[in-house]
Structure formats: C-alpha cells, structure tokens
PDB file of N, CA and C in Angstrom:
ATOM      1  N   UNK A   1      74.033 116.036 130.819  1.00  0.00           N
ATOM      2  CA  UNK A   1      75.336 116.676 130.870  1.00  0.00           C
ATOM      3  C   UNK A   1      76.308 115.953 129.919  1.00  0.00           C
ATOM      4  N   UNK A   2      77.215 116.809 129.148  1.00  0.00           N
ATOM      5  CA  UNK A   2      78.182 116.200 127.972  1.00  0.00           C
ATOM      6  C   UNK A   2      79.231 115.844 128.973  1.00  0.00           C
ATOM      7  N   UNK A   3      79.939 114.168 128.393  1.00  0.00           N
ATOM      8  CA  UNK A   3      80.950 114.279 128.880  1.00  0.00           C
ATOM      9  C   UNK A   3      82.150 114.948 128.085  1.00  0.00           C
ATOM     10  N   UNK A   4      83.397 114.747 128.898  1.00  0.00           N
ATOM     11  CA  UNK A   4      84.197 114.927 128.129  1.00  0.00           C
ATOM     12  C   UNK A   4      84.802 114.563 126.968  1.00  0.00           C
ATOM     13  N   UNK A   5      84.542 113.108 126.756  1.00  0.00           N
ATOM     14  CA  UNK A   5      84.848 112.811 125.338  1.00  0.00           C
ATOM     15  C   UNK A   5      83.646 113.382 124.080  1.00  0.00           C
ATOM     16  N   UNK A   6      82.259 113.314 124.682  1.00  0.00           N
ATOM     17  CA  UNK A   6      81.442 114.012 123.647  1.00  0.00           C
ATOM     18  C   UNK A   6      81.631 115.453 122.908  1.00  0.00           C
ATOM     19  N   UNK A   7      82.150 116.189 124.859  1.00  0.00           N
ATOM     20  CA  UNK A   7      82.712 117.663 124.033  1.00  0.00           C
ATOM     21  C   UNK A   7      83.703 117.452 123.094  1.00  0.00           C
ATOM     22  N   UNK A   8      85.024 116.967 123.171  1.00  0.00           N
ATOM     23  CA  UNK A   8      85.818 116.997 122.322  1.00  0.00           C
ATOM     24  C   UNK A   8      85.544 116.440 120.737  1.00  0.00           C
ATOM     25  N   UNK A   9      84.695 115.615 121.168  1.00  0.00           N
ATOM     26  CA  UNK A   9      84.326 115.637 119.275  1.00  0.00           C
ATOM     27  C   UNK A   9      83.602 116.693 119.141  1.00  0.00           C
ATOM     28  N   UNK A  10      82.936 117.333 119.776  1.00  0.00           N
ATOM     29  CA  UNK A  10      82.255 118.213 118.895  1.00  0.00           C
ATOM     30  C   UNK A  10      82.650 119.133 118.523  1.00  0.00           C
ATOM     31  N   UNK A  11      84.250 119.696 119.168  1.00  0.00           N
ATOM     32  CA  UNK A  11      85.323 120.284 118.303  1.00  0.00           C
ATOM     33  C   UNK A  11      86.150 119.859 117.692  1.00  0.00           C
ATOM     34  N   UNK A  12      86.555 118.168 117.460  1.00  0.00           N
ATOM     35  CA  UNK A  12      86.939 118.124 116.422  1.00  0.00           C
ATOM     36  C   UNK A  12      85.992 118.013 115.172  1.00  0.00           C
ATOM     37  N   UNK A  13      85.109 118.052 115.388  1.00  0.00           N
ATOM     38  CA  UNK A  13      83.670 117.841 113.958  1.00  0.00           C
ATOM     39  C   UNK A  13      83.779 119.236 113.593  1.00  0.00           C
ATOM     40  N   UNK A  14      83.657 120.643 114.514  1.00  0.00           N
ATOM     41  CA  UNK A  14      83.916 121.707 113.804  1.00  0.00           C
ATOM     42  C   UNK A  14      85.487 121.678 113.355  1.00  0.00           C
ATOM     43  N   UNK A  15      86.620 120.960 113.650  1.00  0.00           N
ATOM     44  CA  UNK A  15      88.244 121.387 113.127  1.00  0.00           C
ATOM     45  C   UNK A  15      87.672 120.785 111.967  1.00  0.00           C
ATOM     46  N   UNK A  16      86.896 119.870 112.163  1.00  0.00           N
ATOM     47  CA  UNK A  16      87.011 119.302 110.265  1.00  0.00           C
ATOM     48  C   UNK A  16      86.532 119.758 109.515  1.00  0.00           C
ATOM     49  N   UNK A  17      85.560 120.694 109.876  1.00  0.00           N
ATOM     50  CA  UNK A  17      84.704 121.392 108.667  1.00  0.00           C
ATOM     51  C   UNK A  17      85.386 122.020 108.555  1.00  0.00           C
ATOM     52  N   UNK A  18      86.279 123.325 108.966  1.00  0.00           N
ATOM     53  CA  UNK A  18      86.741 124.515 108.594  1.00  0.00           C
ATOM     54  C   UNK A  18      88.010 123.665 108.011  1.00  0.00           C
ATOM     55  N   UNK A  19      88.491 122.404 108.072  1.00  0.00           N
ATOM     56  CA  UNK A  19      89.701 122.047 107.542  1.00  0.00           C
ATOM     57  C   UNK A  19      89.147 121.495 106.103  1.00  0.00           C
ATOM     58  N   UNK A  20      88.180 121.320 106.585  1.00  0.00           N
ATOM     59  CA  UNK A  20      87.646 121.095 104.588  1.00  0.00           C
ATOM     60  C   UNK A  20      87.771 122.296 103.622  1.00  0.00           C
ATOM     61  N   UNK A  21      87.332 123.548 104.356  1.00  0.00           N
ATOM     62  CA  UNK A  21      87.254 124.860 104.102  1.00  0.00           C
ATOM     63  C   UNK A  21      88.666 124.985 103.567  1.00  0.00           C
ATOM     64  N   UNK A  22      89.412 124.515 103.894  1.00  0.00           N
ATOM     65  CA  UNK A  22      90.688 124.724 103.993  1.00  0.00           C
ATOM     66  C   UNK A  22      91.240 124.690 102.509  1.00  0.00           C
ATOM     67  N   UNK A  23      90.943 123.309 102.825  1.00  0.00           N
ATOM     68  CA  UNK A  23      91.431 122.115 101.430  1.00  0.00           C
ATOM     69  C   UNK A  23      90.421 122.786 100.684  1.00  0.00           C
ATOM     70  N   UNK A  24      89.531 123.116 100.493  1.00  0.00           N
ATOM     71  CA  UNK A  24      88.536 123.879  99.148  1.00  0.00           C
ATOM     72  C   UNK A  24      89.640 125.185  98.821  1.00  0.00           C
ATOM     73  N   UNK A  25      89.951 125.981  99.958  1.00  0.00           N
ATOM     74  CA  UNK A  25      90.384 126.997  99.731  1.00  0.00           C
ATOM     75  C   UNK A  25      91.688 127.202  98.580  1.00  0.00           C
ATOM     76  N   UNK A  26      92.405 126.007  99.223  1.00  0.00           N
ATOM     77  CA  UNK A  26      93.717 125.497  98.379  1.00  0.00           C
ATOM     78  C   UNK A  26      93.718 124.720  97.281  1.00  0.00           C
ATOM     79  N   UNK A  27      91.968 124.201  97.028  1.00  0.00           N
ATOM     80  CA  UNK A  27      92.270 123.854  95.590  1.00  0.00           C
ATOM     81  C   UNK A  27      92.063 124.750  94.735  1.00  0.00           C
ATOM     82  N   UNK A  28      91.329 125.588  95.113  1.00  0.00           N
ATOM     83  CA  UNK A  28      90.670 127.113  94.330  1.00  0.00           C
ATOM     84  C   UNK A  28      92.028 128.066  94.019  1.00  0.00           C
ATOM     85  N   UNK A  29      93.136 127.753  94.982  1.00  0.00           N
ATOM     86  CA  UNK A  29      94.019 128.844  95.032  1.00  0.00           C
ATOM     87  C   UNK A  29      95.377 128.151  93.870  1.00  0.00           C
ATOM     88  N   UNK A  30      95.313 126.525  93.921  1.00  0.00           N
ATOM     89  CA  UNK A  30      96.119 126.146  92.937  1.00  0.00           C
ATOM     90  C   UNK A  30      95.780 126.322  91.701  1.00  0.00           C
ATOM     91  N   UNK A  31      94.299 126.328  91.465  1.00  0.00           N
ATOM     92  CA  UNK A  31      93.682 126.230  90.253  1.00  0.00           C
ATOM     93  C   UNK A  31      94.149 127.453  89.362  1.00  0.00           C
ATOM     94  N   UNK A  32      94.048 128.562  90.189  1.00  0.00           N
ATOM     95  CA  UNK A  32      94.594 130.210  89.674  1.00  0.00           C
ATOM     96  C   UNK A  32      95.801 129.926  89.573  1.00  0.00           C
ATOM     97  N   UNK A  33      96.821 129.366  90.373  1.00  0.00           N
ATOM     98  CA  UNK A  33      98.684 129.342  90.376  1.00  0.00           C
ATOM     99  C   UNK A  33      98.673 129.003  88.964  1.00  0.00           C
ATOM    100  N   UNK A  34      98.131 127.620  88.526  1.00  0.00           N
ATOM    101  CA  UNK A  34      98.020 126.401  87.523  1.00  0.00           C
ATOM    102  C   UNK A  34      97.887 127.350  86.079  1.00  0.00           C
ATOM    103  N   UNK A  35      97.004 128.591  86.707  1.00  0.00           N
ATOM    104  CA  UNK A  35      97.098 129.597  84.885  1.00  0.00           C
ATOM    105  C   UNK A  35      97.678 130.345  84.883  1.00  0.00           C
ATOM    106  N   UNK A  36      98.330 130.783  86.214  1.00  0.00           N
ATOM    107  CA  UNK A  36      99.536 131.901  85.871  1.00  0.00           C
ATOM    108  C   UNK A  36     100.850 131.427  85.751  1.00  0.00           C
ATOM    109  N   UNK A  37     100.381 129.598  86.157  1.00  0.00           N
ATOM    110  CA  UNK A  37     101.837 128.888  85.263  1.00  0.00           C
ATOM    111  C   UNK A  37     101.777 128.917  83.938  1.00  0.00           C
ATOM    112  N   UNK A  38     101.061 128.723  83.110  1.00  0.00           N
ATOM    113  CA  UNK A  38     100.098 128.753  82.221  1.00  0.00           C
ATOM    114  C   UNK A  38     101.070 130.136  81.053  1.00  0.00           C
ATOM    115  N   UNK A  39     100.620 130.963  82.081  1.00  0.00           N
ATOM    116  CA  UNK A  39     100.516 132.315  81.451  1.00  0.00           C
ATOM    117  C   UNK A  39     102.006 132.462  81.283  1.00  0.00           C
ATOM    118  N   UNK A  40     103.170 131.818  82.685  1.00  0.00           N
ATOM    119  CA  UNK A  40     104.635 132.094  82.311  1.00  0.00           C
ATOM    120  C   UNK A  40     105.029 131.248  81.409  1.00  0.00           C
ATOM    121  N   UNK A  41     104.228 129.880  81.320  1.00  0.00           N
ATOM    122  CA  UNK A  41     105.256 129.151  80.149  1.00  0.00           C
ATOM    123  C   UNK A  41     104.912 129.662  78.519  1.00  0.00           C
ATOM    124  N   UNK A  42     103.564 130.492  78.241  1.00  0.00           N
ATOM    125  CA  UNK A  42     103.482 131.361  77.772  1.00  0.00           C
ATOM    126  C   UNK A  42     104.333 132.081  76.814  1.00  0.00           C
ATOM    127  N   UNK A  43     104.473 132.640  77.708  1.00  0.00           N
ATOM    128  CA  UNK A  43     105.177 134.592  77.524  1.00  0.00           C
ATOM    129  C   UNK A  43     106.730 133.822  78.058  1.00  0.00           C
ATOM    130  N   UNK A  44     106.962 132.915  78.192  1.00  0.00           N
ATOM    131  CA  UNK A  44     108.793 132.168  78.353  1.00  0.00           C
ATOM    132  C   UNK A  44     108.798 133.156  79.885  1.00  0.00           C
ATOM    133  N   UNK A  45     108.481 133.206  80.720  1.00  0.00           N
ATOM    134  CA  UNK A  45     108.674 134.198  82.212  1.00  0.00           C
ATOM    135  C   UNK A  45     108.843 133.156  82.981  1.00  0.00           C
ATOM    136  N   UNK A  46     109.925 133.741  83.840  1.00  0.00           N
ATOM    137  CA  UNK A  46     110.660 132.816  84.982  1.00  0.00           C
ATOM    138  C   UNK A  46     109.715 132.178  85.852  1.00  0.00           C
ATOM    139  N   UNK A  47     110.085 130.777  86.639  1.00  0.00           N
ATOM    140  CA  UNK A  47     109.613 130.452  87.098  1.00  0.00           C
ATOM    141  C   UNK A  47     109.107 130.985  88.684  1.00  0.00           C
ATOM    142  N   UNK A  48     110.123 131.043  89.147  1.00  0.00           N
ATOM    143  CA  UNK A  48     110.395 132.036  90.600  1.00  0.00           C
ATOM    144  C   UNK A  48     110.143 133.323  90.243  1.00  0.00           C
ATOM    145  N   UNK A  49     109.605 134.266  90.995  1.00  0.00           N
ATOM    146  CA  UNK A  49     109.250 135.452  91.474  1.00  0.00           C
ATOM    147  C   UNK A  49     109.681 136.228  92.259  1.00  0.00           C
ATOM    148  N   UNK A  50     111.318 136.311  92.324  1.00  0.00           N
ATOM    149  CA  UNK A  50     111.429 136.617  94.368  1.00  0.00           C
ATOM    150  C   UNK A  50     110.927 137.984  94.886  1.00  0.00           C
ATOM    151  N   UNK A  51     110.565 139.086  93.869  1.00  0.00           N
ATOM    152  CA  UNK A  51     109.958 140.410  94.011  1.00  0.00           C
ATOM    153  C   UNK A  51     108.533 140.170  94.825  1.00  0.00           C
ATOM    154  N   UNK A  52     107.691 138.570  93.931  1.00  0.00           N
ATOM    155  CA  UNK A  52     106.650 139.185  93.986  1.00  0.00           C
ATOM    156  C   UNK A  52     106.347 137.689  95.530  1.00  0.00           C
ATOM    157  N   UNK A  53     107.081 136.731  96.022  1.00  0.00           N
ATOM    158  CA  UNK A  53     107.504 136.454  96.655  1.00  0.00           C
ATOM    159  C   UNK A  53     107.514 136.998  97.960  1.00  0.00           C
ATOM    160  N   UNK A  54     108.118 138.037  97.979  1.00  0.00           N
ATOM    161  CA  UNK A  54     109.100 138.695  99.406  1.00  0.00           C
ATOM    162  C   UNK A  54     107.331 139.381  99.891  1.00  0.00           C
ATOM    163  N   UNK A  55     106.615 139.971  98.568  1.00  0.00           N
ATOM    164  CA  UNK A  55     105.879 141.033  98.675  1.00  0.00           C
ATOM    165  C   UNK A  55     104.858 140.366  99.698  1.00  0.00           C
ATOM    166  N   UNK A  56     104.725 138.974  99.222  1.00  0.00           N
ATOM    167  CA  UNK A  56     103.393 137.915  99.928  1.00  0.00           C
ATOM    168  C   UNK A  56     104.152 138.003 101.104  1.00  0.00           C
ATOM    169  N   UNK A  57     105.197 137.285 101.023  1.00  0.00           N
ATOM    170  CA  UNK A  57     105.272 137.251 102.821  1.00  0.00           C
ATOM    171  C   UNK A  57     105.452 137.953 103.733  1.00  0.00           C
ATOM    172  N   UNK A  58     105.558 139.326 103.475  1.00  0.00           N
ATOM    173  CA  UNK A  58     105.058 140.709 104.169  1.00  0.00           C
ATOM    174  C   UNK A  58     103.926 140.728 104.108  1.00  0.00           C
ATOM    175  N   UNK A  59     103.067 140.578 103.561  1.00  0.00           N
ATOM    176  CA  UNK A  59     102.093 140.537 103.427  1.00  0.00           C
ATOM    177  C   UNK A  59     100.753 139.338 104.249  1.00  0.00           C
ATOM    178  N   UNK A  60     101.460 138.402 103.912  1.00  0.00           N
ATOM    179  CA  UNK A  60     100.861 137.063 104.861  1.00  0.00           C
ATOM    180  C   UNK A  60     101.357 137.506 106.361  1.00  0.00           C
ATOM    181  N   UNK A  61     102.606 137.732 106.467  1.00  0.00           N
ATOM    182  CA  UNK A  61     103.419 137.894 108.092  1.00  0.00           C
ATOM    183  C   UNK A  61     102.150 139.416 108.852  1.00  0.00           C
ATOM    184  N   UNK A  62     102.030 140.336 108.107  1.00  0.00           N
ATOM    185  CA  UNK A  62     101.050 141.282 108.469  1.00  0.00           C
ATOM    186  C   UNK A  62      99.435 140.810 108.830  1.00  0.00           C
ATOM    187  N   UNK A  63      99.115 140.345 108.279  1.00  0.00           N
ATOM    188  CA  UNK A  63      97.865 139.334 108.297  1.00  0.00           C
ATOM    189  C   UNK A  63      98.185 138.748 109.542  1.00  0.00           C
ATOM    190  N   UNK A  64      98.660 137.641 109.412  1.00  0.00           N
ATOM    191  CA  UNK A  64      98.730 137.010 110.371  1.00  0.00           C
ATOM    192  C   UNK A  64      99.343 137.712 111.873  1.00  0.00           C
ATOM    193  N   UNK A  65     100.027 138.458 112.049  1.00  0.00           N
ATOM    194  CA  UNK A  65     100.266 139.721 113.169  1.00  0.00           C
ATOM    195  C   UNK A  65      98.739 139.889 113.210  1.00  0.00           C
ATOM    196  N   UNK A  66      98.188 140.541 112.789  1.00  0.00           N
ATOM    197  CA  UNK A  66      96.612 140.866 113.127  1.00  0.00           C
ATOM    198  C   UNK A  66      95.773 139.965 113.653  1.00  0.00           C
ATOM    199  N   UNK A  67      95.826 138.931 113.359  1.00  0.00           N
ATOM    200  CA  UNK A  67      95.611 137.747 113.837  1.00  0.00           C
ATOM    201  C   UNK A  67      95.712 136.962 114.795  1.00  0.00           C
ATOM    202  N   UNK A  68      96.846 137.401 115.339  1.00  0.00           N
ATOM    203  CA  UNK A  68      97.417 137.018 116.264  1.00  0.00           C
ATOM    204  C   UNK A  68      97.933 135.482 116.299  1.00  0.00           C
ATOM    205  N   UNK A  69      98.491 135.248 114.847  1.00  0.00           N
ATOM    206  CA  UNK A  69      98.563 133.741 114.372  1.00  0.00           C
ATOM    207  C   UNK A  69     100.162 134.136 114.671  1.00  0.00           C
ATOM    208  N   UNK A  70     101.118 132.922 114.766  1.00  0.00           N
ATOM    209  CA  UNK A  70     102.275 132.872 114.842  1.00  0.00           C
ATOM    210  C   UNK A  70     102.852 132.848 113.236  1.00  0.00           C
ATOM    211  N   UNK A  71     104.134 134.074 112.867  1.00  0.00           N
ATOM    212  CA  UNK A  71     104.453 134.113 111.970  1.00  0.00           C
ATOM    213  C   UNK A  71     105.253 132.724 111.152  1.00  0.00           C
ATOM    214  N   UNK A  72     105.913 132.532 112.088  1.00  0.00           N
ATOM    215  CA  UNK A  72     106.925 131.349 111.118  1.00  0.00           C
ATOM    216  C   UNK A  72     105.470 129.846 110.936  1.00  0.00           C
ATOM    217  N   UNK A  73     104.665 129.923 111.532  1.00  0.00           N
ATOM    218  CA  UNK A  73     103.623 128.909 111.188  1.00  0.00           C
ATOM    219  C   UNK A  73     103.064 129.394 109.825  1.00  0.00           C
ATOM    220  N   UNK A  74     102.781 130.761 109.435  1.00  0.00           N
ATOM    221  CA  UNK A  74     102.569 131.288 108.389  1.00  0.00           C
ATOM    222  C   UNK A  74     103.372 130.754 107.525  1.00  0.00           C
ATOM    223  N   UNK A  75     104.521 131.607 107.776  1.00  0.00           N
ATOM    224  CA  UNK A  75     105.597 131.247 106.902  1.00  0.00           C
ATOM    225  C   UNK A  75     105.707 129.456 106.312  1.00  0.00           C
ATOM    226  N   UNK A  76     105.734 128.822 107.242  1.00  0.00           N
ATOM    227  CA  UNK A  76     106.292 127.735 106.892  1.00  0.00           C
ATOM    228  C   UNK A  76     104.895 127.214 105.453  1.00  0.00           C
ATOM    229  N   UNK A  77     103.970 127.352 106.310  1.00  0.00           N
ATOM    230  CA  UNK A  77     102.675 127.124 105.257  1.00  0.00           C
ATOM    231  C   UNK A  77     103.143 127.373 103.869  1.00  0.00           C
ATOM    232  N   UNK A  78     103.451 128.812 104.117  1.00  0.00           N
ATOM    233  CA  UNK A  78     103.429 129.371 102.609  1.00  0.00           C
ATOM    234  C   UNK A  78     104.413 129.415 101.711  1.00  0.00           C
ATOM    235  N   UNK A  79     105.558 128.852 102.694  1.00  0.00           N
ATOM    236  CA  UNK A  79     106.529 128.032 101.906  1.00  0.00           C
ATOM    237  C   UNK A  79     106.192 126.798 101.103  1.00  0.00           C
ATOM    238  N   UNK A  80     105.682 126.143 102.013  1.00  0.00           N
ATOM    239  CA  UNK A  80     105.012 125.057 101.396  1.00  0.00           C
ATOM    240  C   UNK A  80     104.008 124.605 100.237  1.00  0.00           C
ATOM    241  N   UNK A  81     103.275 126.091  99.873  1.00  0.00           N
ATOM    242  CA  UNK A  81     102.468 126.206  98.950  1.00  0.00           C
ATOM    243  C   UNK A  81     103.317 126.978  97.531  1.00  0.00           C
ATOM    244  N   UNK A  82     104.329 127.397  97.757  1.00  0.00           N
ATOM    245  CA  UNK A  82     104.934 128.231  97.061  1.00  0.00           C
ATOM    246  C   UNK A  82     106.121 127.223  96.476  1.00  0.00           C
ATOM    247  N   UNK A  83     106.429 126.332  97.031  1.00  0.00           N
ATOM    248  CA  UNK A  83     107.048 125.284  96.616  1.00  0.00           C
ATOM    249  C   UNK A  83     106.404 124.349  95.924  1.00  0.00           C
ATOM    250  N   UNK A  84     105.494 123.998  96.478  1.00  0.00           N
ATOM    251  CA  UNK A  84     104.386 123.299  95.260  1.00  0.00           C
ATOM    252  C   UNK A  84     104.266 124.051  94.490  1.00  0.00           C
ATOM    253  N   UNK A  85     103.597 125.293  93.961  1.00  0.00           N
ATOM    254  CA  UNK A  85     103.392 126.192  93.328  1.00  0.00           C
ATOM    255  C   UNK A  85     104.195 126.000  92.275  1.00  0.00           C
ATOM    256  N   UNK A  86     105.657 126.554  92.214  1.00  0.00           N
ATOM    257  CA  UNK A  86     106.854 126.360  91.252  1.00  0.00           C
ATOM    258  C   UNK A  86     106.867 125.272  90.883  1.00  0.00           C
ATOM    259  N   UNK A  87     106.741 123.713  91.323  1.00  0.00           N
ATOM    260  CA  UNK A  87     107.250 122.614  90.579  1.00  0.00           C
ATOM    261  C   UNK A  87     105.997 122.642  89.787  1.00  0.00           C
ATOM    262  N   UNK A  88     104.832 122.838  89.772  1.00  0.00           N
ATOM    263  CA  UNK A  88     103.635 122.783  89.421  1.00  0.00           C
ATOM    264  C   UNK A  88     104.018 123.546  88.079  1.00  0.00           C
ATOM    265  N   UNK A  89     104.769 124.533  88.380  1.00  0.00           N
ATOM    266  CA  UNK A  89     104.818 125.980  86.995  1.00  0.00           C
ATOM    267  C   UNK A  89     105.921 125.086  86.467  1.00  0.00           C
ATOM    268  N   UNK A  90     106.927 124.545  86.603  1.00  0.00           N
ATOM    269  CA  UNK A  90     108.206 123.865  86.150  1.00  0.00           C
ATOM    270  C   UNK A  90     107.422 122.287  85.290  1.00  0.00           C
ATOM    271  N   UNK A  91     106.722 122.106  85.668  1.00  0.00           N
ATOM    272  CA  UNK A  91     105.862 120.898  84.942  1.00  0.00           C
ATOM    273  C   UNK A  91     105.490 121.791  84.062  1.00  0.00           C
ATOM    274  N   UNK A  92     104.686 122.492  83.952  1.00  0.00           N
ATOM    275  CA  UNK A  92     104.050 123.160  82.668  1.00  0.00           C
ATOM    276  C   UNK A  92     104.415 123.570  82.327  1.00  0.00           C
ATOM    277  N   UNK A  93     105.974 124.351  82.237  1.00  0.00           N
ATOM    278  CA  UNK A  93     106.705 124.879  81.213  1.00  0.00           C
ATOM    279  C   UNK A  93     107.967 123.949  80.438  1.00  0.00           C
ATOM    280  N   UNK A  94     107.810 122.412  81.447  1.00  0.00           N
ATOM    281  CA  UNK A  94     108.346 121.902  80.711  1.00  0.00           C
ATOM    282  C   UNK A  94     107.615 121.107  79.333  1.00  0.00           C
ATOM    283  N   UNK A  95     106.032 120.821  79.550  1.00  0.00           N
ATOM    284  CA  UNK A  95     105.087 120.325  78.705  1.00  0.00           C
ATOM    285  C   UNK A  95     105.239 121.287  77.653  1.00  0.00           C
ATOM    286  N   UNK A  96     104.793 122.447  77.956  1.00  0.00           N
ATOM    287  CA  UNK A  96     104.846 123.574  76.427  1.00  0.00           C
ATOM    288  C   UNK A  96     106.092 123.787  75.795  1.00  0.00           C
ATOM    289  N   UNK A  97     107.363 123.192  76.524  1.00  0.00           N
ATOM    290  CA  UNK A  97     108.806 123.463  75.751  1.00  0.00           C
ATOM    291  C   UNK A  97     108.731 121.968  74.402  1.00  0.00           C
ATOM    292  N   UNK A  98     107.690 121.142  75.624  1.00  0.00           N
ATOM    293  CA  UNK A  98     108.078 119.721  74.497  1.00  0.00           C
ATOM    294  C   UNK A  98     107.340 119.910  73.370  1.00  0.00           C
ATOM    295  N   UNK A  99     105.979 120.570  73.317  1.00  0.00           N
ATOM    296  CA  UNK A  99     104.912 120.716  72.899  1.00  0.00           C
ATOM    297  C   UNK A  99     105.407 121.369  71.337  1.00  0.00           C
ATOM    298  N   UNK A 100     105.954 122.306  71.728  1.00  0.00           N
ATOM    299  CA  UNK A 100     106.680 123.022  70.760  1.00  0.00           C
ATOM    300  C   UNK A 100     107.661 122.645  69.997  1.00  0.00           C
ATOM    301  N   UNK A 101     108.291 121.181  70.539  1.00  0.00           N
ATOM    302  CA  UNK A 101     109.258 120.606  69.492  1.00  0.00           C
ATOM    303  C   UNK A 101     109.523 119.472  68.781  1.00  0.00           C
TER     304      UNK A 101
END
C-alpha cells in the first residue's frame, strides 16, 4: 500500500513533466515572437499590436472558459508573455536601427 507521501510525488513527477511541456512549449512560442520581431523591425512596424492583442485575449479567455480554467489566471499568464514578447521586439528593433547606422 502507497503511503501518502509516495502518492504525492507521484503527482508531483507528473506536474513536472507536463511543466517541462510547458517550458518547451514557450520556448517554441518565443522562437516564432523572436521572427515576427524580426519581421517588424523589418518593415519599421510598431511594436505593440493592440488590435491584434485584444483579438488573443478573447481568444485565450474563450479557450480557457472551455476549459474550465480561471480567466484572469489566463490573463495574467498572457500578460506576462506578451510583455516579454515586446521588450524582446524593442531589443531587436533597437539592434537593426543601430545596424543601419
């Protein structure tokens, strides 16, 4: 018979795998941000998005409703990635402004 401390690792051993999942997921997802920073310092296109912005978090907030995940936990996440996101695009458009002069 498991005790209780055995069960509980053996869900935190699965929180860690899917939290690795996680962290894979989010490096895969910066890697794409990283060329469509890329692509705005580019073409000179703003850093912020708030059109395309608003669109995700209707979009994430719907998801997650289905889910039955709590929205502002969403939210806050994807604030958080979206804020990284921009300074990330604000670094690289400040490299290609220097680059250029």
């Amino acid at each position: 018979m498991k005790t209780k401390v055995e069960s509980i690792k053996k869900f935190r051993k699965n929180i860690d795998k899917i939290d690795r999942k996680l962290i894979f997921v989010l490096a895969e997802r910066f890697r794409l941000t990283e060329k469509v920073g890329e692509y705005k310092a580019k073409y000179d296109l703003p850093v912020k998005d708030p059109v395309r912005e608003q669109e995700m978090f209707t979009e994430r907030r719907l998801w997650a409703k289905e889910l039955g995940i709590d929205k502002n936990v969403v939210d806050k996440i994807f604030n958080l990635i979206i804020k990284s996101v921009r300074q990330k695009h604000k670094i690289i458009k400040k490299v290609k402004v220097k680059s250029h002069n």
